[in-house]
Protein backbone atom coordinates (compact mmCIF):
# COMPACT_ATOMS: atom_id res chain seq x y z
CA UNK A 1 -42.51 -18.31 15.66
CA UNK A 2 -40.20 -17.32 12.96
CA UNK A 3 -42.97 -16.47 10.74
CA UNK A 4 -44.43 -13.93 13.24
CA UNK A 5 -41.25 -12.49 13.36
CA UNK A 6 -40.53 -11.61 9.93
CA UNK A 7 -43.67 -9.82 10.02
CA UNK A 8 -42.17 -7.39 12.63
CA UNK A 9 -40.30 -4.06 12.04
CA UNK A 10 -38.77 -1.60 13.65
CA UNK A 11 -41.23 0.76 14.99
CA UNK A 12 -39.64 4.07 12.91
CA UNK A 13 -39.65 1.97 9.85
CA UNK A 14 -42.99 1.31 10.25
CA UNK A 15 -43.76 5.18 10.86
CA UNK A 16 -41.77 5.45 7.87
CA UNK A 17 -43.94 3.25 5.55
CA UNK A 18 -47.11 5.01 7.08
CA UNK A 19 -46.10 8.10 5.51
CA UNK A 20 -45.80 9.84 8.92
CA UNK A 21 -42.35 11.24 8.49
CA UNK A 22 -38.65 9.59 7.22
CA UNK A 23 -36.92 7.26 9.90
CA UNK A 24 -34.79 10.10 11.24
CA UNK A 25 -37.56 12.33 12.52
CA UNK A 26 -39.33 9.07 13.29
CA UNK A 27 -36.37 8.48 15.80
CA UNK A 28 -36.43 11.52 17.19
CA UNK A 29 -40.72 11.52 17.32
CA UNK A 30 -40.01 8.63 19.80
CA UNK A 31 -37.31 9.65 21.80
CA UNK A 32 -39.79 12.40 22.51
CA UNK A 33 -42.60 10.31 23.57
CA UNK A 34 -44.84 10.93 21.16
CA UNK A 35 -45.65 7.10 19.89
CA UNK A 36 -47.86 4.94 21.57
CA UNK A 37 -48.02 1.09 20.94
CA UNK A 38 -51.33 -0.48 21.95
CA UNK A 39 -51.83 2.51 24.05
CA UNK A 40 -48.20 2.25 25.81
CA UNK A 41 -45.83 5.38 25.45
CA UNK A 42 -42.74 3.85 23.48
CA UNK A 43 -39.46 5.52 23.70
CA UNK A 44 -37.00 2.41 22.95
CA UNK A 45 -35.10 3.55 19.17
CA UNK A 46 -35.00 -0.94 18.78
CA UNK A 47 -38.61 -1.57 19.17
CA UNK A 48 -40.62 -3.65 16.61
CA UNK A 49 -44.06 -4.05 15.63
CA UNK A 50 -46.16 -6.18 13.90
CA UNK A 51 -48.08 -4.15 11.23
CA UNK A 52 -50.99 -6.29 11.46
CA UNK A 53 -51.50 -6.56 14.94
CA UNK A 54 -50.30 -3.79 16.70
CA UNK A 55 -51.95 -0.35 17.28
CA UNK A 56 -49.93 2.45 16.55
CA UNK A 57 -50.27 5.78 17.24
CA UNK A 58 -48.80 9.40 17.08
CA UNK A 59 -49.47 12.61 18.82
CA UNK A 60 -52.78 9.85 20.33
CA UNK A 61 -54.01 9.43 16.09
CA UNK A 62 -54.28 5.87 14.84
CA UNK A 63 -51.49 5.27 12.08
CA UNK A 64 -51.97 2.56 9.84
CA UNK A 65 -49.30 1.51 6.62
CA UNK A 66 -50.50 3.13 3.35
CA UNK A 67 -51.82 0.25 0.98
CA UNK A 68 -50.19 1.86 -2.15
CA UNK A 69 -46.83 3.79 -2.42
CA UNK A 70 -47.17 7.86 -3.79
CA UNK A 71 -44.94 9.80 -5.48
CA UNK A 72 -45.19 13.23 -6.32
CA UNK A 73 -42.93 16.01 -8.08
CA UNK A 74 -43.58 19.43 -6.78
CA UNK A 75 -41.44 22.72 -7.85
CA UNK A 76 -41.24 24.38 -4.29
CA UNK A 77 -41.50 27.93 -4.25
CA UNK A 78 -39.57 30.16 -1.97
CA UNK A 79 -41.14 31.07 1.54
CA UNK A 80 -42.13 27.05 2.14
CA UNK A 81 -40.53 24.48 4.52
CA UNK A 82 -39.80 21.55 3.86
CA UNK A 83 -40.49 19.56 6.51
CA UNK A 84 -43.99 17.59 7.76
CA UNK A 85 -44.52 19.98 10.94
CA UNK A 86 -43.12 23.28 11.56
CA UNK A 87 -45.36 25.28 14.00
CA UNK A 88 -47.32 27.58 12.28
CA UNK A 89 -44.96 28.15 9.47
CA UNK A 90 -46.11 27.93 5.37
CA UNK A 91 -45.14 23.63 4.62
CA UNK A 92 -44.98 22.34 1.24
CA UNK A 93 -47.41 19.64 2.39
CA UNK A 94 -50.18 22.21 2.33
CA UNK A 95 -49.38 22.91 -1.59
CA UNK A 96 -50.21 19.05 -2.07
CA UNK A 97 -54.26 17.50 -2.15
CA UNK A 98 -54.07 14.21 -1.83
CA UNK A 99 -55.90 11.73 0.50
CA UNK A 100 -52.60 10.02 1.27
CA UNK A 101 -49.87 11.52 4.25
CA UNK A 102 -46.24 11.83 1.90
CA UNK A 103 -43.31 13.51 3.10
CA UNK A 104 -40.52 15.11 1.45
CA UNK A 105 -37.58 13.31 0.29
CA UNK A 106 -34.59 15.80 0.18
CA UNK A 107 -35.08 18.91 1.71
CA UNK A 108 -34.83 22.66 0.54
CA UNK A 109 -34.50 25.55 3.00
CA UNK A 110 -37.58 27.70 3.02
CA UNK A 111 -35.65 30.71 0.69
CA UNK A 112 -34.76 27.55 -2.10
CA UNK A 113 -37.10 26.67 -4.84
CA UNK A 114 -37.67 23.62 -7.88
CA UNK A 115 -38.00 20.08 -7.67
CA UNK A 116 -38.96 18.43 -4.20
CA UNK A 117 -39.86 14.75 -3.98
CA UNK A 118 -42.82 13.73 -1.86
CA UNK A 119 -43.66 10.36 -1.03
CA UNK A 120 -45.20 7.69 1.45
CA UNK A 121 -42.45 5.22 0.71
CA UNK A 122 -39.85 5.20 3.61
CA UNK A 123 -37.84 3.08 1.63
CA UNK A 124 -37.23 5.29 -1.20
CA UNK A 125 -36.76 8.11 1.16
CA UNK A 126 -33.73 6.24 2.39
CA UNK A 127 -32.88 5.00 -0.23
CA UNK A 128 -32.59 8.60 -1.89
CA UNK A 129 -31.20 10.92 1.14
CA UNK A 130 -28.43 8.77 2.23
CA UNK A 131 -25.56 9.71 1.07
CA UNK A 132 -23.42 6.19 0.31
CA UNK A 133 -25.80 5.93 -2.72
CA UNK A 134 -24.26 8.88 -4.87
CA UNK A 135 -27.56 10.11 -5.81
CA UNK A 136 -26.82 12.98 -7.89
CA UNK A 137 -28.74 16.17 -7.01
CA UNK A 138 -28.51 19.64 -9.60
CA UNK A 139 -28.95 23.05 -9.01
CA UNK A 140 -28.96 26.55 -10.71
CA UNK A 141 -27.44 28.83 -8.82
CA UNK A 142 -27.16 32.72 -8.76
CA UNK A 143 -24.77 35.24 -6.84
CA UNK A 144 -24.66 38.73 -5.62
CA UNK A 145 -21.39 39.30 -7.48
CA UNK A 146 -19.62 38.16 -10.72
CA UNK A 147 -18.36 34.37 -9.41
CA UNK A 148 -14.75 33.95 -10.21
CA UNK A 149 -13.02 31.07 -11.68
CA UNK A 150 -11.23 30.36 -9.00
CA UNK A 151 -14.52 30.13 -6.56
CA UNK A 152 -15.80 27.37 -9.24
CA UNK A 153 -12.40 25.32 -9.09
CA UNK A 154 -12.98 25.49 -5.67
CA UNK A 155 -16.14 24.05 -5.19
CA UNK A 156 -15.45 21.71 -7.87
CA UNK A 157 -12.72 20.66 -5.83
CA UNK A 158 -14.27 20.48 -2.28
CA UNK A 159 -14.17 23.55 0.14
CA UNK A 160 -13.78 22.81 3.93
CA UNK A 161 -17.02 23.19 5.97
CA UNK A 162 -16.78 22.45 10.33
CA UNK A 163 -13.59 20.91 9.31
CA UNK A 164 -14.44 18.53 6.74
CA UNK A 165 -14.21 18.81 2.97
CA UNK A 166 -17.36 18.69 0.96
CA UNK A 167 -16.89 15.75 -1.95
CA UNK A 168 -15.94 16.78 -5.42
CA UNK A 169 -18.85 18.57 -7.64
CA UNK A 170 -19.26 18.78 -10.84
CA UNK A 171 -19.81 22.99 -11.93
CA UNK A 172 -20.47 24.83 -14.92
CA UNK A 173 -20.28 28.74 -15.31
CA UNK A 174 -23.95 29.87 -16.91
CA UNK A 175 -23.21 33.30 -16.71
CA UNK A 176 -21.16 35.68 -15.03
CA UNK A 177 -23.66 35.97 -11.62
CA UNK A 178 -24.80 32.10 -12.23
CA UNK A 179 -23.49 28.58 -12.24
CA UNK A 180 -24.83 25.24 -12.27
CA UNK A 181 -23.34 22.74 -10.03
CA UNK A 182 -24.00 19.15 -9.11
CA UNK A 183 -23.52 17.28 -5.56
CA UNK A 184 -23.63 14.03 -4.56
CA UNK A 185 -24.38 14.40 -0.89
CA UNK A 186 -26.70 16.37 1.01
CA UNK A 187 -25.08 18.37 3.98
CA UNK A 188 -27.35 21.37 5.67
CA UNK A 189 -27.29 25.06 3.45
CA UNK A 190 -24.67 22.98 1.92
CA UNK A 191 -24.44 25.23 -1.76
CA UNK A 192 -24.78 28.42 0.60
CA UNK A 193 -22.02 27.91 2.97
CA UNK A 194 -19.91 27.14 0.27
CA UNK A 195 -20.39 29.79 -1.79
CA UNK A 196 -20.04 32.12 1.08
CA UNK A 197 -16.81 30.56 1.93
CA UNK A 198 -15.62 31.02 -1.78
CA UNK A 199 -16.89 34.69 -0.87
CA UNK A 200 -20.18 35.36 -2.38
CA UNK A 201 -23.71 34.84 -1.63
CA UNK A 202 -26.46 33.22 -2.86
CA UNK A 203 -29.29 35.24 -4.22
CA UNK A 204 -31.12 32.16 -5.61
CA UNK A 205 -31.05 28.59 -5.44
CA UNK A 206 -33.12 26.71 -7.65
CA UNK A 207 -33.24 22.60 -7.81
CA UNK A 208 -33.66 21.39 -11.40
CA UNK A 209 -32.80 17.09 -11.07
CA UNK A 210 -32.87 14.59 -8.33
CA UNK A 211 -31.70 11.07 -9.41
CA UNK A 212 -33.21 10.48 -12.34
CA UNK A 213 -36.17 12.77 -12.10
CA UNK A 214 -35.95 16.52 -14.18
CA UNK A 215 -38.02 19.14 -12.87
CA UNK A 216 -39.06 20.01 -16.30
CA UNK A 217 -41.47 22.84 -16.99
CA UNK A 218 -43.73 22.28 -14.11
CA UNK A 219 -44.73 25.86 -13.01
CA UNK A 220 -43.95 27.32 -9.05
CA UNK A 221 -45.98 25.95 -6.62
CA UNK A 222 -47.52 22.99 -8.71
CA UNK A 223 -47.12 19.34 -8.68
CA UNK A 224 -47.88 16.14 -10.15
CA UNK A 225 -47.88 12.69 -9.59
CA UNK A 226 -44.98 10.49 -11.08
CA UNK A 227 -44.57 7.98 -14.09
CA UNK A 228 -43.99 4.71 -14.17
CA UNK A 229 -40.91 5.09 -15.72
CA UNK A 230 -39.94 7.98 -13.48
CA UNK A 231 -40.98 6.12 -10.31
CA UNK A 232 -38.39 2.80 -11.87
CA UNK A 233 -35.69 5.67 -11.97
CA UNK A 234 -35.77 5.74 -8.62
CA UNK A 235 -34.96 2.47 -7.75
């Protein structure tokens, strides 16, 4: 019995390692009722599966686990969502050809752009977007008006956003409209709403390093898989 059990996970996790979405949207994809397990709506967050055995399925299509992780680097350009579904809106999944179903792995709103990780590992995907792991994540960014000194030591510094402080930053003036700044957590239009509330506004927002992985020269709206060595960065 206990060797049948090990072989059971948690039913998002699984989703996860399919390459169907992360384990957040895979929570909220069965609180909705859209999984089936051998043909039996599921909509308990605990419940586990045995990958071998069990039939999955989403929106009624069969999901299986991948049999070999995928990683890609792709500079998003502006006007694309980052996300795995979005109605009938322009997704950075239909900028990608591959045979495999990845998902991205950090998001950018639809007006950001640069480098956006997409991959079938849920793992990594954790591993990468949550927050206690310090994951550093850098950015060029540009503003309507001259940025002040002041409005960099303050977003160095933290700035208060719905009543909590962002976590320090490390920022560098690039020119008098631009600055370069680099986070270590992820929080929604988080580089927006602080430069608003330092009292400017973005006019473009451009992702340059995740991790350990540099967008480099790939051009706008292409992609490529990842090396070996960039893949062991990740880890």
């Amino acid at each position: 019995m206990a060797a049948m059990s090990e072989k059971r996970i948690r039913l998002q996790k699984f989703l996860a390692k399919a390459g169907v979405c992360s384990r957040r949207e895979g929570e909220n994809l069965i609180a909705a009722g859209r999984v089936r397990v051998n043909d039996a709506v599921v909509t308990v967050m605990g419940t586990r599966v045995d990958p071998e055995k069990d039939k999955v399925a989403v929106d009624n299509k069969p999901v299986a686990l991948e049999e070999a992780p995928v990683y890609i680097m792709l500079n998003k350009p502006a006007g694309y969502i980052s996300s795995c579904r979005h109605g009938d809106a322009a997704i950075v999944l239909d900028l990608v050809d591959v045979g495999e179903r990845v998902f991205p792995v950090g998001r950018l709103d639809k007006d950001s752009t640069g480098l956006l990780l997409l991959t079938n590992d849920g793992e990594i995907h954790n591993r990468l977007a949550h927050p206690s792991f310090d994951h550093e994540k850098e950015y060029v960014v540009e503003v309507r008006r001259a940025i002040t000194d002041d409005a960099l030591d303050r977003m160095a510094r933290g700035i208060a956003l719905d009543d909590k402080m962002t976590r320090p930053a490390r920022v560098r003036r690039e020119s008098q409209n631009a600055f370069r700044i680099i986070l270590y957590e992820g929080r929604k239009r988080q580089i927006r709403r602080m430069v608003e509330a330092a009292g400017n506004e973005v006019t473009r927002l451009h992702r340059v390093r995740m991790a350990g992985l540099r967008l480099g020269d790939l051009p706008p709206g292409e992609w490529r898989f990842l090396t070996g060595q960039e893949i062991a960065s990740l880890g």
